[in-house]
N, C-alpha and C. Protein backbone atom coordinates (compact mmCIF):
# COMPACT_ATOMS: atom_id res chain seq x y z
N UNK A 1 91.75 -121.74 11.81
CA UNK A 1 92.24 -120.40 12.00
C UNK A 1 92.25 -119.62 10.69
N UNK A 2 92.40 -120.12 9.62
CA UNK A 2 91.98 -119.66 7.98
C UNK A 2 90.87 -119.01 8.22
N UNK A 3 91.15 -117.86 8.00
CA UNK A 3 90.08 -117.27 7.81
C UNK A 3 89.59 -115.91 9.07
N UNK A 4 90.09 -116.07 10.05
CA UNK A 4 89.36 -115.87 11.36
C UNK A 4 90.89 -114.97 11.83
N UNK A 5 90.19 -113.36 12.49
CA UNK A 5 91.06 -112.78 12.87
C UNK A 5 91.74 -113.10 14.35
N UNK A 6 93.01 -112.69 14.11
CA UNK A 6 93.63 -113.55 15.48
C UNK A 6 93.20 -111.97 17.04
N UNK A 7 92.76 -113.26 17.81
CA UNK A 7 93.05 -112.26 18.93
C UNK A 7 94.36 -111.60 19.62
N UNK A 8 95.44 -111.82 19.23
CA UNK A 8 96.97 -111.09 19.14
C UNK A 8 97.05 -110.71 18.06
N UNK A 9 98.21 -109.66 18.52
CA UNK A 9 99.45 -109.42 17.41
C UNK A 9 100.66 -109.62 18.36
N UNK A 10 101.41 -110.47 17.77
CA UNK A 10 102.67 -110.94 18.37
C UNK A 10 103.99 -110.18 17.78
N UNK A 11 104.41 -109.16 19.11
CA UNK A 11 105.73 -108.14 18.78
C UNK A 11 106.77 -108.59 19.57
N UNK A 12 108.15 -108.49 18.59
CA UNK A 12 109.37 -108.60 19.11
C UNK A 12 109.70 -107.24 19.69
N UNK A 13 110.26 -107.19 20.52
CA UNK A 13 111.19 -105.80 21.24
C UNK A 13 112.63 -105.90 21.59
N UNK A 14 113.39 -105.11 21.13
CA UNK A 14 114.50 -104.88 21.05
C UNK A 14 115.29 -103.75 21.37
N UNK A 15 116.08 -103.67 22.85
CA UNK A 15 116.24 -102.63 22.98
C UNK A 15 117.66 -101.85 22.33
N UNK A 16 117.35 -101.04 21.62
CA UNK A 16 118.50 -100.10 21.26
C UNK A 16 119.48 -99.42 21.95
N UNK A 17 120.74 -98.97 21.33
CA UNK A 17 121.52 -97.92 22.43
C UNK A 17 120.68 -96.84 22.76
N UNK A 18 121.04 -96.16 23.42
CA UNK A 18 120.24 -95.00 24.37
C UNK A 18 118.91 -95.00 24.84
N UNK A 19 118.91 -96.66 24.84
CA UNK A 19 117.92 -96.72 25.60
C UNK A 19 116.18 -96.87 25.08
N UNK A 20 116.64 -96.79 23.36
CA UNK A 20 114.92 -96.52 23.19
C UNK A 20 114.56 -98.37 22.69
N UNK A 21 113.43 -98.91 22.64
CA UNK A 21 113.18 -99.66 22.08
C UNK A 21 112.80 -99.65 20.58
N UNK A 22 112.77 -101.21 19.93
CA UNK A 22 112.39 -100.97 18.51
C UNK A 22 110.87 -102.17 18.40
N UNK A 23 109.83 -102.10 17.97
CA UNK A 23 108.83 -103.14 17.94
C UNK A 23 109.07 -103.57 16.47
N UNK A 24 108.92 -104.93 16.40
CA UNK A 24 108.98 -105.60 15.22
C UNK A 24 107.62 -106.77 15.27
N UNK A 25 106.54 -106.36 13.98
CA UNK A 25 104.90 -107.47 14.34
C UNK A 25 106.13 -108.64 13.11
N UNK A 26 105.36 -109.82 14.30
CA UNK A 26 106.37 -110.90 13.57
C UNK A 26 105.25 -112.26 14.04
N UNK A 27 104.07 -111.77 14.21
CA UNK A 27 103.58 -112.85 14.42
C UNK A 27 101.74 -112.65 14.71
N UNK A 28 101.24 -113.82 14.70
CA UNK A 28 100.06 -113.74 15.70
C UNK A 28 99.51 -114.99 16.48
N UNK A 29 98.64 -114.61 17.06
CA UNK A 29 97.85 -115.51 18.76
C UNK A 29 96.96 -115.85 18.31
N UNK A 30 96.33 -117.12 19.08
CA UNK A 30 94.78 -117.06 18.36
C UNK A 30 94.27 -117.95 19.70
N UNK A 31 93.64 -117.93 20.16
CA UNK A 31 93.04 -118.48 21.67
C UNK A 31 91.92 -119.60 21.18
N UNK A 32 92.44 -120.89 21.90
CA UNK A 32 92.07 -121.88 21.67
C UNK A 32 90.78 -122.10 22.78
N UNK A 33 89.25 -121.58 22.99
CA UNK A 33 88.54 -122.33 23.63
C UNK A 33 88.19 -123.38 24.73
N UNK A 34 88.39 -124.36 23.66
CA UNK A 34 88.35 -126.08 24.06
C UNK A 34 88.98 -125.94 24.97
N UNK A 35 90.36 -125.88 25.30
CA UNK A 35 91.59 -125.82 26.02
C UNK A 35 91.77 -124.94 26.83
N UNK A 36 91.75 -123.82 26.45
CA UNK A 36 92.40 -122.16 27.36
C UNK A 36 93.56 -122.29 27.41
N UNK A 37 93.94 -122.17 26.29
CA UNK A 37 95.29 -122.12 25.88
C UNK A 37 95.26 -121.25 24.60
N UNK A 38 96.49 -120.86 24.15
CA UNK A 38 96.98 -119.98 23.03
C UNK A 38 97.99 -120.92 21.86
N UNK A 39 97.18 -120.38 20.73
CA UNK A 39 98.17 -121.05 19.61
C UNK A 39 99.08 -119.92 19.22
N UNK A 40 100.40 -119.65 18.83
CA UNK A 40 101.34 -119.01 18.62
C UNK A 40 101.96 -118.88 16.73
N UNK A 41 101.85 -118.21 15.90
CA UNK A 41 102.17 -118.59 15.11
C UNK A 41 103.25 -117.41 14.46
N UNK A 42 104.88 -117.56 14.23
CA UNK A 42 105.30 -116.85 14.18
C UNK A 42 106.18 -117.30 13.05
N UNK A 43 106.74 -116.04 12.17
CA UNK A 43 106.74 -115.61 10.63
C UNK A 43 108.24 -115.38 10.84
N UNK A 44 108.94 -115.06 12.59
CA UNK A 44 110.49 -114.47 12.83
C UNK A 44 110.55 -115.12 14.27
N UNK A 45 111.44 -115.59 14.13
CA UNK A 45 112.33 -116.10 15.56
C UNK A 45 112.86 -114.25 16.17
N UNK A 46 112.62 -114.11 17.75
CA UNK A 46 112.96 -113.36 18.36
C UNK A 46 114.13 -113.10 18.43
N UNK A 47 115.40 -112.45 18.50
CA UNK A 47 116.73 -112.72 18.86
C UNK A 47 116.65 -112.02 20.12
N UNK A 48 115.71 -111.16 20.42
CA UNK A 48 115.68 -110.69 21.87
C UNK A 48 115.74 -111.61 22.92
N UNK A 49 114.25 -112.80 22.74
CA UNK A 49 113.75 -113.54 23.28
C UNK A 49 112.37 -112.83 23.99
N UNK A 50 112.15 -111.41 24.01
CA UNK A 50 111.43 -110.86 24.72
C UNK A 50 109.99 -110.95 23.17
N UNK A 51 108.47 -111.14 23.97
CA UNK A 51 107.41 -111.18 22.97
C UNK A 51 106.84 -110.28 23.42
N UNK A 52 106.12 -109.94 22.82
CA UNK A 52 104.81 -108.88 23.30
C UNK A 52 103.43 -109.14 23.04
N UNK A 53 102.19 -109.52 23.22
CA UNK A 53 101.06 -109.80 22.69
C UNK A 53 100.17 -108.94 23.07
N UNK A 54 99.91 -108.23 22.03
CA UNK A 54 98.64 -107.03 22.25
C UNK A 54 97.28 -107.64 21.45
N UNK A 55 96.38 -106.77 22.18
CA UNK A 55 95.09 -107.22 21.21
C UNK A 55 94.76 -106.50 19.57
N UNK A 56 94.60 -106.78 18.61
CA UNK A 56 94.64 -105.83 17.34
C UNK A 56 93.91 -104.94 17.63
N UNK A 57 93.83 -103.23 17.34
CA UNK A 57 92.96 -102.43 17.12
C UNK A 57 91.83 -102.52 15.97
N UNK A 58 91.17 -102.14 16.73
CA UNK A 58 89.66 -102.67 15.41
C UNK A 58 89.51 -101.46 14.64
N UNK A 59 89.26 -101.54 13.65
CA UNK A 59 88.84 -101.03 12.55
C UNK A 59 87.75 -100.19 12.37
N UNK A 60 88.27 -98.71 12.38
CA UNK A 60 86.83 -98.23 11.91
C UNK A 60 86.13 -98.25 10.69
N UNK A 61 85.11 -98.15 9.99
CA UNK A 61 84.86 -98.13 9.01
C UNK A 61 85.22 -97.39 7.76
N UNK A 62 85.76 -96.10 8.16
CA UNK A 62 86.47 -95.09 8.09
C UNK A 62 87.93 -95.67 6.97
N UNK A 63 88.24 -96.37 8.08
CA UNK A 63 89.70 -96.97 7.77
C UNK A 63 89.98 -98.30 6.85
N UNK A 64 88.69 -98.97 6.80
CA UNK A 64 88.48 -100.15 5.90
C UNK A 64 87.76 -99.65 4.46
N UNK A 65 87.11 -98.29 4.50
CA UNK A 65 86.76 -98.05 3.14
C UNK A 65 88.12 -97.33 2.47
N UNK A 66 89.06 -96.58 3.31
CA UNK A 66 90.29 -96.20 2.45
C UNK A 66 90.98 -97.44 2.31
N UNK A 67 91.13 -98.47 2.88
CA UNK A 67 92.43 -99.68 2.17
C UNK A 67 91.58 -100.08 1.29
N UNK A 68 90.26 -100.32 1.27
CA UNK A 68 89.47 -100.76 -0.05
C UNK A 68 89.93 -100.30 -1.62
């Protein structure tokens, strides 16, 4: 997995008073092949318990020559 972008981003959610939520990236996915299964690798324990796994937005080129 060194090396190799994960197919998640793993978000905590937490809902606030009045109702709004808060997203916290606390992790990522990486889809195991062989298996069909998901490896999980996370940086924060949830206190929600609630996860979220989205796919990363890709990069325009645009956007990789400004972080350069």
């Amino acid at each position: 997995m060194k090396g190799k972008r994960p197919d998640f981003i793993v978000n905590s959610v937490v809902e606030l008073d009045g109702g709004q939520n808060r997203w916290r990236e606390i992790g990522v996915a990486f889809w195991n092949e062989r298996n069909d299964t998901l490896s999980v690798l996370l940086d924060a324990v949830p206190l929600s318990g609630k996860l979220v796994l989205m796919q990363p937005k890709q990069r325009s080129t645009e956007d990789a020559d400004q972080a350069a």
